[in-house]
C-alpha atoms as a PDB file:
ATOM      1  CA  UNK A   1      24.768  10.968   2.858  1.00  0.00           C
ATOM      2  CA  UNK A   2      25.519   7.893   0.722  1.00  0.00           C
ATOM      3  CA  UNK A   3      26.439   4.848   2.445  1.00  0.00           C
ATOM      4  CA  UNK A   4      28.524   2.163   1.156  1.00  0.00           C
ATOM      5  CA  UNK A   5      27.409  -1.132   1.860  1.00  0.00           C
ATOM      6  CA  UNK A   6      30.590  -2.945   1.961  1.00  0.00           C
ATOM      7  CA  UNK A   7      32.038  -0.382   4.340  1.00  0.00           C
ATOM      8  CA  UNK A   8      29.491   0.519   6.823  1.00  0.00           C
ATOM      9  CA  UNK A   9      26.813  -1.965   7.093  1.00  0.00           C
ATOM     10  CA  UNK A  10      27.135  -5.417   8.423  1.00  0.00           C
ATOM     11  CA  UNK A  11      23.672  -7.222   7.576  1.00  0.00           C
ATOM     12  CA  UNK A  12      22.543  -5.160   5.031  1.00  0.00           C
ATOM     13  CA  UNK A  13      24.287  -5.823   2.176  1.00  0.00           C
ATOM     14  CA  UNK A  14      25.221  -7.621  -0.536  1.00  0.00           C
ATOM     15  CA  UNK A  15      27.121 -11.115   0.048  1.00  0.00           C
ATOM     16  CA  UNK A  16      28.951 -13.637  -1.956  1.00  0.00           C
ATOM     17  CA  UNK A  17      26.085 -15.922  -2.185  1.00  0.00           C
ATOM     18  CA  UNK A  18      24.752 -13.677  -4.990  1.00  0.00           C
ATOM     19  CA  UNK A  19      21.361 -15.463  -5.323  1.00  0.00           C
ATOM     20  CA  UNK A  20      19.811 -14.108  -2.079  1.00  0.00           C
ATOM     21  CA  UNK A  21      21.180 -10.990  -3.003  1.00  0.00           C
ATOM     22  CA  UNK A  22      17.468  -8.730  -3.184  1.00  0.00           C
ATOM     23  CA  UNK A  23      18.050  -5.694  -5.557  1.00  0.00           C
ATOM     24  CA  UNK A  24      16.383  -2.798  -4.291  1.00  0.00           C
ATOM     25  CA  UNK A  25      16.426  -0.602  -7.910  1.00  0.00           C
ATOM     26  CA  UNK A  26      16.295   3.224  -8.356  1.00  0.00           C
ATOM     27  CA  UNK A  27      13.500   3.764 -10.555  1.00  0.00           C
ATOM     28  CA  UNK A  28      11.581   6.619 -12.299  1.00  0.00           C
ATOM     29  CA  UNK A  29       8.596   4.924  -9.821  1.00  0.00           C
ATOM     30  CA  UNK A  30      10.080   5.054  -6.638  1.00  0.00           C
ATOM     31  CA  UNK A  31       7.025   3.788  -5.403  1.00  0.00           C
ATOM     32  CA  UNK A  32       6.480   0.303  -7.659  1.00  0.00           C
ATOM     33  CA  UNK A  33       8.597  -2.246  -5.995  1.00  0.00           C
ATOM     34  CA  UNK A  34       7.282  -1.003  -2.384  1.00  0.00           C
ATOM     35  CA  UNK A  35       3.876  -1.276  -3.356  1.00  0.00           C
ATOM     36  CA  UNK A  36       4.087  -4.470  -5.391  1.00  0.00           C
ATOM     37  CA  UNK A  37       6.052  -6.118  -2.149  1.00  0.00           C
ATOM     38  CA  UNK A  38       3.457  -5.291   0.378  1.00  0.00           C
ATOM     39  CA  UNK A  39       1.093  -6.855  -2.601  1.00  0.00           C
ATOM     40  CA  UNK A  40       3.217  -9.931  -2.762  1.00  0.00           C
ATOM     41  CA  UNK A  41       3.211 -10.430   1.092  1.00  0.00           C
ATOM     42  CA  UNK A  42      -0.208 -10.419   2.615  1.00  0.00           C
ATOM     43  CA  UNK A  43      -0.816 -12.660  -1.005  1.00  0.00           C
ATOM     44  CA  UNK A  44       1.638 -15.063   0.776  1.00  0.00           C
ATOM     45  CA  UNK A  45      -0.497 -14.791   3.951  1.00  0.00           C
ATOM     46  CA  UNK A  46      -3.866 -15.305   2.197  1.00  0.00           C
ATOM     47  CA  UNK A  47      -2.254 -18.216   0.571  1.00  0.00           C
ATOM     48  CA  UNK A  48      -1.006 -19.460   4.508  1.00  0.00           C
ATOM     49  CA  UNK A  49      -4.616 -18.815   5.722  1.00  0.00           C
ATOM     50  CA  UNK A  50      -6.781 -20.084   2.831  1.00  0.00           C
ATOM     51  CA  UNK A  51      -5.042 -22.224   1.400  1.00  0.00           C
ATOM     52  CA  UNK A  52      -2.748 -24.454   3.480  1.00  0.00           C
ATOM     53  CA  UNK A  53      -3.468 -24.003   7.310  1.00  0.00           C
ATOM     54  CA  UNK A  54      -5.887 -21.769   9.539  1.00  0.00           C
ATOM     55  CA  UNK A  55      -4.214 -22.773  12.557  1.00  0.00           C
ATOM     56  CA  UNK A  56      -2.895 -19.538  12.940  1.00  0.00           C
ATOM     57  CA  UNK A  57      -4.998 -17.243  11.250  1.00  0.00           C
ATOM     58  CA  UNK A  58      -5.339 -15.757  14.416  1.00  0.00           C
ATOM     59  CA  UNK A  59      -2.062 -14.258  14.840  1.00  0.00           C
ATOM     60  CA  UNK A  60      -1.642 -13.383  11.158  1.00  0.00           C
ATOM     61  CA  UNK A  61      -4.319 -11.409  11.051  1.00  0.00           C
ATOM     62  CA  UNK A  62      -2.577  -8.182  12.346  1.00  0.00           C
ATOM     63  CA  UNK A  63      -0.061  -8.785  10.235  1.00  0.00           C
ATOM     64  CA  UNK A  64      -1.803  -8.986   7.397  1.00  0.00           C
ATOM     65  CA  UNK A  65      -4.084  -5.876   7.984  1.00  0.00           C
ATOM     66  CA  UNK A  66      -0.932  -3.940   8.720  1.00  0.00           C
ATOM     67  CA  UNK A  67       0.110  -5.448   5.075  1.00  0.00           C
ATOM     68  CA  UNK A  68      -2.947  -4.448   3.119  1.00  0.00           C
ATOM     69  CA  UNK A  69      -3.089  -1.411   5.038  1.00  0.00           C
ATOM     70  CA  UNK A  70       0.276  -0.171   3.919  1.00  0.00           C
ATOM     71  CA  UNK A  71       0.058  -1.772   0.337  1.00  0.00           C
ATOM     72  CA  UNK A  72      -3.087   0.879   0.383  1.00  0.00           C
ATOM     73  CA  UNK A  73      -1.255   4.008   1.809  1.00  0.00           C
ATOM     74  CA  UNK A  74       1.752   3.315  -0.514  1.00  0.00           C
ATOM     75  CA  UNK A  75      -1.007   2.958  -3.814  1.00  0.00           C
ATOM     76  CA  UNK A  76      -2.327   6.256  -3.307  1.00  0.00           C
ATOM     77  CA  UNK A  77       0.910   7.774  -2.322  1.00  0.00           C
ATOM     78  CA  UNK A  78       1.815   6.629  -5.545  1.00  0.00           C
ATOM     79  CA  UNK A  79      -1.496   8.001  -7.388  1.00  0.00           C
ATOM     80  CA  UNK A  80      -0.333  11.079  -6.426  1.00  0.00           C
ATOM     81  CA  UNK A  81       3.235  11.245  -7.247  1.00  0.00           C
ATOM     82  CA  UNK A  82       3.324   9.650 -10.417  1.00  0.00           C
ATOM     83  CA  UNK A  83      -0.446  11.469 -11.063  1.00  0.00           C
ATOM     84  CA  UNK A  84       0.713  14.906 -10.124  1.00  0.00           C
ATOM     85  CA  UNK A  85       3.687  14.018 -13.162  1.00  0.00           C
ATOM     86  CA  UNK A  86       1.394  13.576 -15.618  1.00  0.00           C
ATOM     87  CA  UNK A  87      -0.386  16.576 -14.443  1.00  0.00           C
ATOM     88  CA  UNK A  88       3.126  18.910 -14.007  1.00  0.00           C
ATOM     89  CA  UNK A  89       1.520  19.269 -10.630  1.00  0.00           C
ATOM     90  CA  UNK A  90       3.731  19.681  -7.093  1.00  0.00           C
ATOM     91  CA  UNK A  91       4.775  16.097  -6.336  1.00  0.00           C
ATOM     92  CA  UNK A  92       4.212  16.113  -2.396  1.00  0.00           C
ATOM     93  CA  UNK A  93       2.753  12.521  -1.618  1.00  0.00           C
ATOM     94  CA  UNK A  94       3.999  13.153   2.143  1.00  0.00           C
ATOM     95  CA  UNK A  95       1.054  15.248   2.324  1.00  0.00           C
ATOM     96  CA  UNK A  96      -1.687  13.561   4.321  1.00  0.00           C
ATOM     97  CA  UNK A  97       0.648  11.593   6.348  1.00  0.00           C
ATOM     98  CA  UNK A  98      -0.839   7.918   7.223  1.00  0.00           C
ATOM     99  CA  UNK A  99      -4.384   9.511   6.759  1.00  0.00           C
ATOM    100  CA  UNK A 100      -6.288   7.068   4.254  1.00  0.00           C
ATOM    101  CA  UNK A 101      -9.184   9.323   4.172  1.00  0.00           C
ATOM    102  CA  UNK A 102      -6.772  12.700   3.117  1.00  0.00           C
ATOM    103  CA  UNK A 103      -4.463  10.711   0.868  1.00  0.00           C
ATOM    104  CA  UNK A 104      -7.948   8.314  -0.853  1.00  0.00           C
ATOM    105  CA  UNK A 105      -9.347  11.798  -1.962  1.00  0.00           C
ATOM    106  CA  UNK A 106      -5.923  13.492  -3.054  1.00  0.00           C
ATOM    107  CA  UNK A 107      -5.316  10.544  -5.017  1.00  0.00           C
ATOM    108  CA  UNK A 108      -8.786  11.331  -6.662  1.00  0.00           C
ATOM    109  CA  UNK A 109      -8.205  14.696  -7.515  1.00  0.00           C
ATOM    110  CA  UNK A 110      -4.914  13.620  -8.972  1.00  0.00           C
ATOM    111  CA  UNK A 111      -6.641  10.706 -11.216  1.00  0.00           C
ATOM    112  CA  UNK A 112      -9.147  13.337 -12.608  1.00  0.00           C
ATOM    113  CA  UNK A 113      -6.151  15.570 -13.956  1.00  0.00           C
ATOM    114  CA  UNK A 114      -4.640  12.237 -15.791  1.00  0.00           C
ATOM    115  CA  UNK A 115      -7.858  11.169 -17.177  1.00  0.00           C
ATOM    116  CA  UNK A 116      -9.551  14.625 -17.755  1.00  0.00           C
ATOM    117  CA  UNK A 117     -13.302  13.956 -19.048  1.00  0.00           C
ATOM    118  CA  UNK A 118     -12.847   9.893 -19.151  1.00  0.00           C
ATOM    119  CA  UNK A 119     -12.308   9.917 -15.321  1.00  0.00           C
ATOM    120  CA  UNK A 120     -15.154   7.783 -13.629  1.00  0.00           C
ATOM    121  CA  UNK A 121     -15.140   7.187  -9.793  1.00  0.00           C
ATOM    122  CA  UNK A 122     -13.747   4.545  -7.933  1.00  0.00           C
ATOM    123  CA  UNK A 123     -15.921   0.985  -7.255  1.00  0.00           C
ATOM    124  CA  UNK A 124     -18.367   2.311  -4.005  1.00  0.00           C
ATOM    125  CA  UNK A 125     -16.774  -1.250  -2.672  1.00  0.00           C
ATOM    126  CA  UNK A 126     -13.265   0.378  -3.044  1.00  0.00           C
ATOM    127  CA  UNK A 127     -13.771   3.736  -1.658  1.00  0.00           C
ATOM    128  CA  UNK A 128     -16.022   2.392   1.361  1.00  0.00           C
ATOM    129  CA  UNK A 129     -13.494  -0.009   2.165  1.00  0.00           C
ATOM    130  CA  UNK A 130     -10.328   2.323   2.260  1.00  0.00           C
ATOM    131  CA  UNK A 131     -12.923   4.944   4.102  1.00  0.00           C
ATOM    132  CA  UNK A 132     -13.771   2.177   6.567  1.00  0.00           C
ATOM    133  CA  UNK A 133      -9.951   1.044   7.375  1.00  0.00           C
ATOM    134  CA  UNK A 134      -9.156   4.400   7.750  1.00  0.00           C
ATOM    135  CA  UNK A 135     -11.640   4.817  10.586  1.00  0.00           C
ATOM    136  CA  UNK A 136     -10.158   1.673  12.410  1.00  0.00           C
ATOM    137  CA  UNK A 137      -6.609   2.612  11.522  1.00  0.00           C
ATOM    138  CA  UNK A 138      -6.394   6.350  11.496  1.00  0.00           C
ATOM    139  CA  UNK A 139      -2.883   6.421  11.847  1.00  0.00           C
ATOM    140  CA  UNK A 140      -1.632   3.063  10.755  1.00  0.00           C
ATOM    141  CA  UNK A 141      -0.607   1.713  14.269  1.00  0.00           C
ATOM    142  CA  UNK A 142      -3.480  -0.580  15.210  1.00  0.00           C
ATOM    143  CA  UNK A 143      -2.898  -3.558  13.497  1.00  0.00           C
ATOM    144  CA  UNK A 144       0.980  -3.425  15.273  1.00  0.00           C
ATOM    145  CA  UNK A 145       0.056  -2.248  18.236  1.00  0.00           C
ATOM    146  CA  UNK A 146      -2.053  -3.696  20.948  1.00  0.00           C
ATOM    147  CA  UNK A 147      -2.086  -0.405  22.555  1.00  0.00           C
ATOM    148  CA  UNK A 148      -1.831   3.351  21.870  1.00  0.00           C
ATOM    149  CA  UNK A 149       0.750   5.895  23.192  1.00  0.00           C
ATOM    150  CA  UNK A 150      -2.257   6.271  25.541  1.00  0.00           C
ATOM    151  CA  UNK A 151      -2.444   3.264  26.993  1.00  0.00           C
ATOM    152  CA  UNK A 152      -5.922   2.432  25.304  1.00  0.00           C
ATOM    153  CA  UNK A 153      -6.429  -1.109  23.681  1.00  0.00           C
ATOM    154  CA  UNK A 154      -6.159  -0.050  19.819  1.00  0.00           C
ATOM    155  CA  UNK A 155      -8.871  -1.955  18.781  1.00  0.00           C
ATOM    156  CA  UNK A 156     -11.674  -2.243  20.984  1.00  0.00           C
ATOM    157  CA  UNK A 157     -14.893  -2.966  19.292  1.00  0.00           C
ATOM    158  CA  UNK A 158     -13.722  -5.446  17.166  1.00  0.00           C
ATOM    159  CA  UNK A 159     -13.451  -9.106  18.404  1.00  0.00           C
ATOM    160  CA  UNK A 160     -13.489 -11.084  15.003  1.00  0.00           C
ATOM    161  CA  UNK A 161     -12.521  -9.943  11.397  1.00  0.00           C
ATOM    162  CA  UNK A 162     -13.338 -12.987   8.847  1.00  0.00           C
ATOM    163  CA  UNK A 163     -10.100 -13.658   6.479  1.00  0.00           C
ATOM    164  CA  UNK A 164     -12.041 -14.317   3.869  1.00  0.00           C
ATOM    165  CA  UNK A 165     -14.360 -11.893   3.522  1.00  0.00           C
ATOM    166  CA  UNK A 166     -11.527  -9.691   4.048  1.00  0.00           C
ATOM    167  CA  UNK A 167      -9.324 -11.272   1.524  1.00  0.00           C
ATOM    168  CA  UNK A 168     -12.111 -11.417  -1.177  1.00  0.00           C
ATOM    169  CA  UNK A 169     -12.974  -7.224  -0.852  1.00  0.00           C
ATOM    170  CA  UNK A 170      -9.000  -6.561  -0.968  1.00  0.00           C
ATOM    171  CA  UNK A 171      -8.838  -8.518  -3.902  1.00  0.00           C
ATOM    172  CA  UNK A 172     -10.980  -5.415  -5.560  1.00  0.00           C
ATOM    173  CA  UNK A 173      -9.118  -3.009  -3.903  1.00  0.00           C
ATOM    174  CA  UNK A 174      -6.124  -4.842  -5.324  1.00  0.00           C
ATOM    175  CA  UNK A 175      -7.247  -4.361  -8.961  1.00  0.00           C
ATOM    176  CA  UNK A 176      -8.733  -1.282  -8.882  1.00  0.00           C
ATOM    177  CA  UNK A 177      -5.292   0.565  -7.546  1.00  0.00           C
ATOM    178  CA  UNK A 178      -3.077  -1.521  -9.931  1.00  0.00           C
ATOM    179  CA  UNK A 179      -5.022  -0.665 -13.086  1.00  0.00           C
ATOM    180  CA  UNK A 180      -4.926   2.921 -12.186  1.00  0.00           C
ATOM    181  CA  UNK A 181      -1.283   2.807 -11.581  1.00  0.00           C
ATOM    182  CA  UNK A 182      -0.639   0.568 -14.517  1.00  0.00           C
ATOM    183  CA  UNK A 183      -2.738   3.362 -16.620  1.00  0.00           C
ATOM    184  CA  UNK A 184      -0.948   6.271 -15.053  1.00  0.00           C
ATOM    185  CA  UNK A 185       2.478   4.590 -16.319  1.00  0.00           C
ATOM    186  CA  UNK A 186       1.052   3.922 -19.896  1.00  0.00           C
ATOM    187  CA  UNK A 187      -0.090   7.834 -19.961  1.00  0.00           C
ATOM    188  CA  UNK A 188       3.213   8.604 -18.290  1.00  0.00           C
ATOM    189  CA  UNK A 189       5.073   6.799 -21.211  1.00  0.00           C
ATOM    190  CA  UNK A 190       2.695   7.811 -23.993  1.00  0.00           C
ATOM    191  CA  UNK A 191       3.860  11.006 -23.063  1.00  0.00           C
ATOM    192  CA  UNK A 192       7.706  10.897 -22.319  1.00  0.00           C
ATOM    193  CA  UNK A 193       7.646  11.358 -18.884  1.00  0.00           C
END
């Protein structure tokens, strides 16, 4: 069912004060401007924390692991859409859920269709990353959470997480997922899809 904004909704929409107006485009990639806003934000939190103030590094921390997390999950959803195109595969991305670990080796599978015998595997910093999130965030509700549908504290083990450490291996992550989806749209293009 199609909504129209004017009609139906009463915050979100457009409004006369056109300049805060934030386009949300209909694109081939359905995935780009969700991926590239997670991106954008937890770069505006590493910029908060490392930059300009640690007073509350504290409390941004789940917010910014829920960021990076999702950037992540939306990456390889992405992979595998936009992949499985360039391979005239079944697009399912929804496939795998939240699961890191499922959608990480989909997303694989799907990159060595597109790149055929010049595929070469992901950074071992990349891959152990994403596998090691995965195992702290199996189902992407412990970085919002304090507690499960359980009860059970959500992240027990962990005390401390240092920002910059954690900053400096998602910066990798970071480029490793962009240049793949950056290549998958060239190969996409190159071939008129």
């Amino acid at each position: 069912m199609l909504l129209d904004p004017h009609k139906t909704m009463k915050y979100f929409k457009p409004d006369k004060d056109w300049q805060y107006n934030s386009r949300l485009p209909k694109l081939n990639n359905k995935w780009l401007f969700y991926g590239e806003g997670y991106r954008q934000a937890s770069e505006l939190l590493e910029m908060q924390i490392l930059e300009i103030d640690r007073s509350n590094q504290d409390f941004l921390i789940y917010p910014y692991c829920y960021l990076i997390r999702h950037y992540i999950e939306i990456r390889l959803k992405e992979i595998i859409d936009e992949g499985n195109k360039v391979n005239n595969a079944p697009i399912d991305p929804s496939k795998g859920g939240h699961d890191l670990s499922i959608l990480w080796k989909k997303s694989q599978v799907s990159l060595e269709g597109v790149w055929l015998d010049q595929f070469k595997e992901a950074p071992k910093e990349v891959s152990d990353f994403i596998n090691e999130f995965h195992s702290i965030d199996i189902k992407s509700d412990n970085f919002r959470y304090p507690i499960d549908k359980a009860g059970q504290e959500t992240l027990s083990g962990i005390n401390e997480i240092n920002f910059k450490n954690l900053a400096d291996i998602f910066q990798k992550v970071k480029d490793y997922l962009d240049g793949v989806t950056d290549g998958i749209a060239i190969v996409k293009e190159n071939n008129g899809l």
